[in-house]
Structure formats: structure tokens, C-alpha cells
N, C-alpha and C. Protein backbone atom coordinates (compact mmCIF):
# COMPACT_ATOMS: atom_id res chain seq x y z
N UNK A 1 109.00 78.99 106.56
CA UNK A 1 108.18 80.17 106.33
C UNK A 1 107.58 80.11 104.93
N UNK A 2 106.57 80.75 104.64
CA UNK A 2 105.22 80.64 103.89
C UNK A 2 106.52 81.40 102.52
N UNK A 3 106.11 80.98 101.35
CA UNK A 3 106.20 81.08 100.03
C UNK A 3 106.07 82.82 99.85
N UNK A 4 104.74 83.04 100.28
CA UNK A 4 104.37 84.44 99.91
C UNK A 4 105.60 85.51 100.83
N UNK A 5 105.51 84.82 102.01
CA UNK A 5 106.44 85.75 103.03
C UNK A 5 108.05 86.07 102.13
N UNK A 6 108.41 85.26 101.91
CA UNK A 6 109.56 85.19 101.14
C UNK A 6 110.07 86.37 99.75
N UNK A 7 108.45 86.06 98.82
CA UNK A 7 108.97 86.90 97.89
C UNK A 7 107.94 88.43 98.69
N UNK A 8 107.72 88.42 99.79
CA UNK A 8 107.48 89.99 100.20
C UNK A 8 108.58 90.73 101.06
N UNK A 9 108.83 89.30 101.37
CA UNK A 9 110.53 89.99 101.67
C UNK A 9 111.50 90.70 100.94
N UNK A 10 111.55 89.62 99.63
CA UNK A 10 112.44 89.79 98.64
C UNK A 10 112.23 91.31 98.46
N UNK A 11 110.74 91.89 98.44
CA UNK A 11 110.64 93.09 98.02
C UNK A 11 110.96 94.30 98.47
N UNK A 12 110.60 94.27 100.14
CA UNK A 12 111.50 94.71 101.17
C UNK A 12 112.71 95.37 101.44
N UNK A 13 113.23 94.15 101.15
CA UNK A 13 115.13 94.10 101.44
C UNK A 13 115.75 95.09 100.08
N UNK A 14 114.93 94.77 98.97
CA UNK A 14 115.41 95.43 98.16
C UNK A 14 115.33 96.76 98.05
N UNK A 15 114.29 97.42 99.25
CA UNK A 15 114.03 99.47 99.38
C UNK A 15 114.88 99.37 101.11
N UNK A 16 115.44 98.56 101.68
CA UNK A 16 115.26 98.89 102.96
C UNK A 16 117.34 98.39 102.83
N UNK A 17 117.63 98.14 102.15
CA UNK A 17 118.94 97.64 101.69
C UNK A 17 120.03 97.71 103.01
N UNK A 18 121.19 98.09 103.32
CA UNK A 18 122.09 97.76 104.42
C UNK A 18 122.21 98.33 105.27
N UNK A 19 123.20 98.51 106.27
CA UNK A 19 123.32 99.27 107.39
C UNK A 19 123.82 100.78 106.62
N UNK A 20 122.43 101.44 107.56
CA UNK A 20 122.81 102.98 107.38
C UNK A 20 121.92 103.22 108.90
N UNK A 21 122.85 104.80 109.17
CA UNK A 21 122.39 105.58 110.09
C UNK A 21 122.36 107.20 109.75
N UNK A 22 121.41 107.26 109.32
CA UNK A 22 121.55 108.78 108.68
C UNK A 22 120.50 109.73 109.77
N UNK A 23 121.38 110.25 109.99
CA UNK A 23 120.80 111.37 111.58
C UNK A 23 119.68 112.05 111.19
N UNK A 24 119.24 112.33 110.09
CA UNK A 24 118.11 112.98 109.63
C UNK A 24 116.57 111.87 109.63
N UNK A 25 116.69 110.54 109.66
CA UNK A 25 116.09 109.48 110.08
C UNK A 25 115.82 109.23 111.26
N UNK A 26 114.02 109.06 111.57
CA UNK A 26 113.76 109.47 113.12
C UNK A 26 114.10 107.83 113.67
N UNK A 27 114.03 106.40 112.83
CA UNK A 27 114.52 105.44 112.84
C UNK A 27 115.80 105.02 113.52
N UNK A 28 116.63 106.13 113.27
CA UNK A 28 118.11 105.64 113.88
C UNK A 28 119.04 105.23 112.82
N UNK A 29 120.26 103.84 113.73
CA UNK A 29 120.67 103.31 113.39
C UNK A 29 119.97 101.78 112.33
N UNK A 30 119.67 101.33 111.30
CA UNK A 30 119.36 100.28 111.30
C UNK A 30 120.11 99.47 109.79
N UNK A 31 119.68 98.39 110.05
CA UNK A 31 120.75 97.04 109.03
C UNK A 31 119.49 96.31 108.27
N UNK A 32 118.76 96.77 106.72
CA UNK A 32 117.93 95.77 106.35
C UNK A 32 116.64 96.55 106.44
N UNK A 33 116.91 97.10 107.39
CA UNK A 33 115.49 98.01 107.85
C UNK A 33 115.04 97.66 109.16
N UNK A 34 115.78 96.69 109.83
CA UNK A 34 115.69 96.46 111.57
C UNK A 34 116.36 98.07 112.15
N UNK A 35 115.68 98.75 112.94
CA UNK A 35 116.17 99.47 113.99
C UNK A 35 116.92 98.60 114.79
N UNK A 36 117.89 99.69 115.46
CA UNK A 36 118.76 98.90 116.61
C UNK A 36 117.66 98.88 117.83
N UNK A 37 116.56 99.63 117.84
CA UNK A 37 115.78 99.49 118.94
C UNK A 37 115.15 97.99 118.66
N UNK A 38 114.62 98.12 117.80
CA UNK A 38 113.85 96.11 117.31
C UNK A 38 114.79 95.27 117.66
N UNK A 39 115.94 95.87 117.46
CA UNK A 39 117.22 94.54 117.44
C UNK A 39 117.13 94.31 118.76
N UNK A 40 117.66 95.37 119.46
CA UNK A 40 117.54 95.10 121.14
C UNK A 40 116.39 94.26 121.58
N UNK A 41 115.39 94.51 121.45
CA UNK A 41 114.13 93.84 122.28
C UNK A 41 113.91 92.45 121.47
N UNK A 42 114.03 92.12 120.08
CA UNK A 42 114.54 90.82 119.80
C UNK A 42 115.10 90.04 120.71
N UNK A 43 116.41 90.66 120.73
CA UNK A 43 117.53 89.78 121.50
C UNK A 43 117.07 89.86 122.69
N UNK A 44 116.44 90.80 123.70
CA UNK A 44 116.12 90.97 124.64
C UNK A 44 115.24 89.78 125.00
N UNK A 45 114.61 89.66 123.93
CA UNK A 45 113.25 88.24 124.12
C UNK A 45 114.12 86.79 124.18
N UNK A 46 115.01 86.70 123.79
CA UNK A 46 115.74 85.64 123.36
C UNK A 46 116.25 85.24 124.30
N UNK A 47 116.91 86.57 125.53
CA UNK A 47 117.66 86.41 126.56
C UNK A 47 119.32 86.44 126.15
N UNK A 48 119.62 86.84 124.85
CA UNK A 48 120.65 87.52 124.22
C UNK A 48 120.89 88.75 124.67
N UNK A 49 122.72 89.17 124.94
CA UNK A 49 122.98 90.54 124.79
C UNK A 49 122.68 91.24 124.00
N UNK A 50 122.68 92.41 123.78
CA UNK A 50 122.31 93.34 122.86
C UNK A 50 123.79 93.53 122.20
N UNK A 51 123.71 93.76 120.94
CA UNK A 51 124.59 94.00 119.96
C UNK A 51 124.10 94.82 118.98
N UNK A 52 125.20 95.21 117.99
CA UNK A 52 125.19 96.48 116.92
C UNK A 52 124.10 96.17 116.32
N UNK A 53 123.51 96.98 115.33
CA UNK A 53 122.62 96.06 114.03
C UNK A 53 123.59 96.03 113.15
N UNK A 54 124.37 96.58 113.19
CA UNK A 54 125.15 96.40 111.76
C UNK A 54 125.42 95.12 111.67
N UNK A 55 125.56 94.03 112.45
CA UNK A 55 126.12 92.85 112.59
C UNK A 55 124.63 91.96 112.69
N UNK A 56 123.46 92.38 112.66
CA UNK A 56 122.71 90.95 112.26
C UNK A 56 122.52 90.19 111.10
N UNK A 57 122.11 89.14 111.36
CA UNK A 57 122.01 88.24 110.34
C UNK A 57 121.17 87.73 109.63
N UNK A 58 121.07 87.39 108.41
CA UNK A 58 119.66 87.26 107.84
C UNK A 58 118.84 86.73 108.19
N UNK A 59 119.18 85.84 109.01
CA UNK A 59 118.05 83.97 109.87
C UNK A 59 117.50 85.21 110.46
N UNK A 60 118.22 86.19 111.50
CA UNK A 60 117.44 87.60 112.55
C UNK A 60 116.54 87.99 111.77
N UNK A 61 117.28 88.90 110.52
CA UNK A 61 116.09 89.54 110.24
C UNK A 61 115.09 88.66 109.27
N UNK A 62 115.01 88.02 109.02
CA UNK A 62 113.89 86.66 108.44
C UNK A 62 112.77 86.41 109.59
N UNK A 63 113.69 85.90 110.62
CA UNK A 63 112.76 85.81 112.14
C UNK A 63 111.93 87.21 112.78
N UNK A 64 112.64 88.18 112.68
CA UNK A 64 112.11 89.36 113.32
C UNK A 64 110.88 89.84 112.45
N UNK A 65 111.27 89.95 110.86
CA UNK A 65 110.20 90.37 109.91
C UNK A 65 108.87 89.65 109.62
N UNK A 66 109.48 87.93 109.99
CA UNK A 66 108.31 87.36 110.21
C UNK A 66 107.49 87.63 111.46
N UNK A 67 107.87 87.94 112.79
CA UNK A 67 107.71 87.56 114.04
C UNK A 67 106.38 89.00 114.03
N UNK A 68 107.78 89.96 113.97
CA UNK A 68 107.07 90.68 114.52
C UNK A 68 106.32 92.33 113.33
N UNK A 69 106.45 91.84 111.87
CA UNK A 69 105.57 92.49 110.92
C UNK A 69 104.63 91.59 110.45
N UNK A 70 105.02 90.35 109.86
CA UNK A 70 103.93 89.59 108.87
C UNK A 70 103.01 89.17 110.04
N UNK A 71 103.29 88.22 110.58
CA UNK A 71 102.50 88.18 112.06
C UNK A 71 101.73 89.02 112.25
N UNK A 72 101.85 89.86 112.91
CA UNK A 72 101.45 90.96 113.83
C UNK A 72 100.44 91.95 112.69
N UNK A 73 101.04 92.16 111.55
CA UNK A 73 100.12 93.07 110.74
C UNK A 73 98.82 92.05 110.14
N UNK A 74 98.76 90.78 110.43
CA UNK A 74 98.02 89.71 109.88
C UNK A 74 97.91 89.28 108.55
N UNK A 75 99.60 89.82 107.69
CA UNK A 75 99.25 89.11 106.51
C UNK A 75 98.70 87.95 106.04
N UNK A 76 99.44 86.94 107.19
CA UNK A 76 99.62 85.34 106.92
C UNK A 76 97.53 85.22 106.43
N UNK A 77 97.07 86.11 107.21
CA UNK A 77 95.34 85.84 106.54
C UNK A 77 94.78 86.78 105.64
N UNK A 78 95.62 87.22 104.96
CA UNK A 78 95.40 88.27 103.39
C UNK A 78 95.23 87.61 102.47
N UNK A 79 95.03 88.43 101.33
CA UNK A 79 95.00 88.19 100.04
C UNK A 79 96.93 88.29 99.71
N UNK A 80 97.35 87.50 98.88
CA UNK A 80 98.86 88.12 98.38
C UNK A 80 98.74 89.71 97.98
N UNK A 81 97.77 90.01 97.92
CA UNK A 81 98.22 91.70 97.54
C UNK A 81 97.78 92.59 98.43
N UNK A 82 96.93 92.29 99.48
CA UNK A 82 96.85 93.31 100.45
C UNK A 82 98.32 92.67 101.43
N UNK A 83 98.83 91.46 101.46
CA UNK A 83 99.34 90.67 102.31
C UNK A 83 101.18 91.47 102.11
N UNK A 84 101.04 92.07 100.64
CA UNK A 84 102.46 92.65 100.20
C UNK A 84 102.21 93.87 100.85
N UNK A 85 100.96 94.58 100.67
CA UNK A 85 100.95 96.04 101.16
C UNK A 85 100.99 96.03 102.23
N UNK A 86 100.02 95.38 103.48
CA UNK A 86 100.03 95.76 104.53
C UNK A 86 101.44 95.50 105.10
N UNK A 87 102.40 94.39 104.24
CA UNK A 87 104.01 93.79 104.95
C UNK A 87 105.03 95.26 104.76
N UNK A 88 104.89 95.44 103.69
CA UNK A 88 105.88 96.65 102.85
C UNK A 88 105.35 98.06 104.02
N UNK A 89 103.79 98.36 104.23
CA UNK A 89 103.66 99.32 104.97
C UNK A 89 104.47 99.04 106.07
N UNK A 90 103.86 98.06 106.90
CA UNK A 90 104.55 97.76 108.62
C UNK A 90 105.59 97.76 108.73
N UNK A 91 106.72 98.10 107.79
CA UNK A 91 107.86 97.89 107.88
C UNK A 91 108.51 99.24 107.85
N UNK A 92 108.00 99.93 106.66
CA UNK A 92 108.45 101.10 105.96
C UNK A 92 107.66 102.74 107.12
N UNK A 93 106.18 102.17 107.62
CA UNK A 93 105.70 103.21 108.29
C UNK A 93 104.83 102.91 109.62
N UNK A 94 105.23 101.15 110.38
CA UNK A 94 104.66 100.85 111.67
C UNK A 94 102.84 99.99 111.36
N UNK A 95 102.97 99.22 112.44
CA UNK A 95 101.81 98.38 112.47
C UNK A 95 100.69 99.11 112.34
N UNK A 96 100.48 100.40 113.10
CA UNK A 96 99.23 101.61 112.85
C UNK A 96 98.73 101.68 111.51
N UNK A 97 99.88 102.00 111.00
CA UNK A 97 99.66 103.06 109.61
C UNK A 97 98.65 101.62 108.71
N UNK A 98 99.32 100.37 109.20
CA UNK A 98 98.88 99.49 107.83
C UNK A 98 96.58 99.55 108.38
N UNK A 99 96.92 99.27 109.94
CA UNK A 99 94.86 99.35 110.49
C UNK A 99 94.74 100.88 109.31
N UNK A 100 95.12 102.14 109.79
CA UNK A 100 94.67 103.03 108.93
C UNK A 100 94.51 103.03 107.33
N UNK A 101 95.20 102.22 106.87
CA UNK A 101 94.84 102.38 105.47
C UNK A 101 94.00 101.36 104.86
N UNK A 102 94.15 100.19 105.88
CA UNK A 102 93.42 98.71 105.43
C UNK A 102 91.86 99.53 105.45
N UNK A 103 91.72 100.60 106.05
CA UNK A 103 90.02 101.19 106.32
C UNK A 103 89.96 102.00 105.36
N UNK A 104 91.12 102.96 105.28
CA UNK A 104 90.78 103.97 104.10
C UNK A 104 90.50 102.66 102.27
N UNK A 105 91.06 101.86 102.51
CA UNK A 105 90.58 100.88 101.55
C UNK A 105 89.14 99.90 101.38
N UNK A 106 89.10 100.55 102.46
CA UNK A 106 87.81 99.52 103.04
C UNK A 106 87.56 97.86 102.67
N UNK A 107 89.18 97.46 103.13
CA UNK A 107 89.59 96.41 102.67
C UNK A 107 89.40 95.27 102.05
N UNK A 108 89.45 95.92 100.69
CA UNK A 108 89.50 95.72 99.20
C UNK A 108 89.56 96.36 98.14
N UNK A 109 90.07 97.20 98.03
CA UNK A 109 90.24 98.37 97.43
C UNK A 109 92.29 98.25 97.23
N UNK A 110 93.12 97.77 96.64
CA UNK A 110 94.62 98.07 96.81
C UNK A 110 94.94 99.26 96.22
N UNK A 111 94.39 100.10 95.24
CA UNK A 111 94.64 101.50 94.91
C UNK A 111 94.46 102.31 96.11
N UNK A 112 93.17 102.11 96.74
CA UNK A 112 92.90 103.21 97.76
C UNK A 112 93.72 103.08 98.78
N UNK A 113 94.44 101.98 99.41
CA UNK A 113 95.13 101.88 100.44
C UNK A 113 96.73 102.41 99.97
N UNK A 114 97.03 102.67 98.50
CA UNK A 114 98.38 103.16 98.09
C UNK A 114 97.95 104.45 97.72
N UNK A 115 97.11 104.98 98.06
CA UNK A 115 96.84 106.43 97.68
C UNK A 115 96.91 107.00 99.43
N UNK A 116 95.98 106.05 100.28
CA UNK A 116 96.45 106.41 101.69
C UNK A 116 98.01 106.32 101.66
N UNK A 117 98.28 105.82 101.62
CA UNK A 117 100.02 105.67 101.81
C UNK A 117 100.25 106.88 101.44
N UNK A 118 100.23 107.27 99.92
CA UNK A 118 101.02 108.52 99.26
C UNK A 118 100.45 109.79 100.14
N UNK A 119 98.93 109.61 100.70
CA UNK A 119 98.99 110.90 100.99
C UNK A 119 99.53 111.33 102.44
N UNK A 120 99.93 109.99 103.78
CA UNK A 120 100.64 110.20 104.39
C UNK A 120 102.40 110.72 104.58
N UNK A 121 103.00 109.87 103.06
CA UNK A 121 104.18 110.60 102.92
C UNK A 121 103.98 112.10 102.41
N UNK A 122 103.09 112.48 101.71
CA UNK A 122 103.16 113.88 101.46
C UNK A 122 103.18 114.59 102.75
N UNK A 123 102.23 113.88 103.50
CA UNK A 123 101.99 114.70 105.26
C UNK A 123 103.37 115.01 105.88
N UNK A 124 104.11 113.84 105.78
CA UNK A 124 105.33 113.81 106.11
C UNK A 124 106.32 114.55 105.61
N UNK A 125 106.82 114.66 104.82
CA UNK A 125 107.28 115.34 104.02
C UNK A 125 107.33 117.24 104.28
N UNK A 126 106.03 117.47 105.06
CA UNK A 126 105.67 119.12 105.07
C UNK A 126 106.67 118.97 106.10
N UNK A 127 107.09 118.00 107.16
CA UNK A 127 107.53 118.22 108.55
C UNK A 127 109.22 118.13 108.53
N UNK A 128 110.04 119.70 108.78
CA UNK A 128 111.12 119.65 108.99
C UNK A 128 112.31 119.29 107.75
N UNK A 129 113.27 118.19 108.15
CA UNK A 129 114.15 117.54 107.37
C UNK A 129 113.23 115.93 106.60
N UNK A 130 112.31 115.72 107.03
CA UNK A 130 111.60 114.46 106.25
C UNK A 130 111.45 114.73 104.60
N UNK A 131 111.81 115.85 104.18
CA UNK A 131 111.00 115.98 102.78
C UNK A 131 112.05 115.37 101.88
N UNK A 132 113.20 115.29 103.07
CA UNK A 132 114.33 114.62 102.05
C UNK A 132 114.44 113.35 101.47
N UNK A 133 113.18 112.55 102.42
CA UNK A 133 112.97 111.15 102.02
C UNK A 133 111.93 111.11 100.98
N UNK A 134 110.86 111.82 100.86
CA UNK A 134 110.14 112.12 99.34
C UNK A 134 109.73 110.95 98.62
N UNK A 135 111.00 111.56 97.28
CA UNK A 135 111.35 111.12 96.41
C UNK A 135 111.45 109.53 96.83
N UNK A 136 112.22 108.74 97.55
CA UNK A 136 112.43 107.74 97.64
C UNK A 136 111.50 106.63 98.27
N UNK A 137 110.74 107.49 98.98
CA UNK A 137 109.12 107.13 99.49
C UNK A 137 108.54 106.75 98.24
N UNK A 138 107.94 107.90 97.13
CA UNK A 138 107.30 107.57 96.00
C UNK A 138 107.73 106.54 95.54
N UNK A 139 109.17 106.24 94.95
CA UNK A 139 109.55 105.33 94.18
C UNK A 139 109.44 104.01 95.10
N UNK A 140 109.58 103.82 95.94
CA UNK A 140 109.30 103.08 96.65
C UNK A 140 108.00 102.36 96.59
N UNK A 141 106.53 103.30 96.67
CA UNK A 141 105.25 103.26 96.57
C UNK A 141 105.31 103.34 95.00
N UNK A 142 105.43 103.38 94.03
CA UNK A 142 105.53 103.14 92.91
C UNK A 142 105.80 101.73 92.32
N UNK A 143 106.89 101.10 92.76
CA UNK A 143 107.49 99.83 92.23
C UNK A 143 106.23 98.59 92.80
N UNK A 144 105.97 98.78 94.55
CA UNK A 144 104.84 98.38 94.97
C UNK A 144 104.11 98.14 94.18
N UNK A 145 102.93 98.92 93.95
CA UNK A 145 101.97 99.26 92.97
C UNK A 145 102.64 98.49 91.94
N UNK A 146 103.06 98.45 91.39
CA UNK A 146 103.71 97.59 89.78
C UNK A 146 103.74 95.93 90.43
N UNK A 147 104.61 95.61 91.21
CA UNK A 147 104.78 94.95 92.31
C UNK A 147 103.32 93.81 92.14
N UNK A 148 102.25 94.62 93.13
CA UNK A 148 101.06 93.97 93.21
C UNK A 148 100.12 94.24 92.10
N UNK A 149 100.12 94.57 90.61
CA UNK A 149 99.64 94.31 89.56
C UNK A 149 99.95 93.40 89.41
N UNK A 150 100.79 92.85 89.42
CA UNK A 150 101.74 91.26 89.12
C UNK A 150 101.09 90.13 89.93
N UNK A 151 100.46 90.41 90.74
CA UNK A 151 100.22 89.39 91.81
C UNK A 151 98.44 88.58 91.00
């Protein structure tokens, strides 16, 4: 796997960190930031039983993050800095969200597509128990932004 994929991983793993299941998360159960639903249909593709997420393994989630975010969101044909945002979005808020902001950027623009971001977590945030994730959204979208200055 590609150089770039690696250290967008690195960046990843480091907001999306171990197995938690916190009931207030419409996500679920997940390990890394794999849902146990991803996990299932992984393994499902594989022709593997289904098992916990707490128990996958990094080669999984290496394979899955490649397979089915970097892939699929089309980093591998980005720039390294839309290629971090659109990876970090698809992960953190689904393959959709990254088409919607790659436009609100009018793709080339990386401020405007992290200002789309911020103003969807604010959206989020109005709804229910979500406002509890906030804070950790921003900082999240913060380090990013620092993140791809660097690039």
C-alpha cells in the first residue's frame, strides 16, 4: 500500500483509537473506527464468520480502510491534501459527506471543504445526545487542518 495511505492512516488511528461502544454513538460497537457492521460484511466478503470487532486486526483494518475508504472515496487520484481530507472525512462522517464537501470546495479549495466539515458537525451537534461529540469533532478538524498545512 501507497506511502501516502499509510501516513493518512497514521492520522486516523490516532482520533479513531480502540475498541469502544458508547450507546450514545449512532456507530455502535467499533475497534479503530471499524463498525462491527463493516466488520461483518468484510468478513462476509471473505466468506469468514463474523466475529467481535474488538478482536480485529491491524492487516483487517489496513485492508478494510484501504478497500473500502481510500478506494472508494478516490483518494489514491488526489492531491496528498485533499487525499488526507477526503480519507479522514470517509471515515469519521461516510463516503457522501466527502462528494458534498469536495463541491462545497469546488475541488480545490482545502479551507472550504474544512469549513464544510465544521459546519456539518455544528448541524449535528443541534440533534439530541450528538452535541456530546462536539468538542472532539473540532479538535479533531483542527489537528487536520494543521495536519494538511504540513503537506
Amino acid at each position: 500500500m501507497e506511502e501516502l495511505f499509510k501516513k493518512a492512516l497514521d492520522f486516523v488511528l490516532k482520533w479513531e483509537g480502540g475498541y469502544v461502544n458508547n450507546p450514545h454513538d449512532r456507530g455502535g460497537a467499533t475497534n479503530k473506527g471499524i463498525t462491527q457492521y463493516t466488520y461483518n460484511a468484510w468478513l462476509k466478503s471473505k466468506g469468514l464468520a463474523n466475529r467481535d470487532v474488538r478482536y480485529i486486526t491491524q492487516d483487517e483494518v489496513e485492508q478494510i480502510y484501504y478497500k473500502n475508504y481510500w478506494l472508494k472515496a478516490g483518494c489514491d487520484k488526489m492531491s496528498p491534501k485533499f487525499a488526507l481530507l477526503a480519507f479522514d472525512t470517509a471515515v469519521n462522517m461516510g463516503l457522501v459527506r466527502v462528494n458534498q464537501f469536495l463541491k462545497a470546495a469546488q475541488w480545490k479549495y482545502p479551507e472550504k471543504f474544512i469549513e464544510a466539515r465544521r459546519a456539518k458537525y455544528l448541524e449535528f451537534a443541534k440533534y439530541g445526545n450528538q452535541k456530546i461529540f462536539l468538542q472532539g469533532w473540532l479538535n479533531r478538524l483542527n489537528a487536520l487542518s494543521t495536519q494538511i498545512a504540513k503537506i
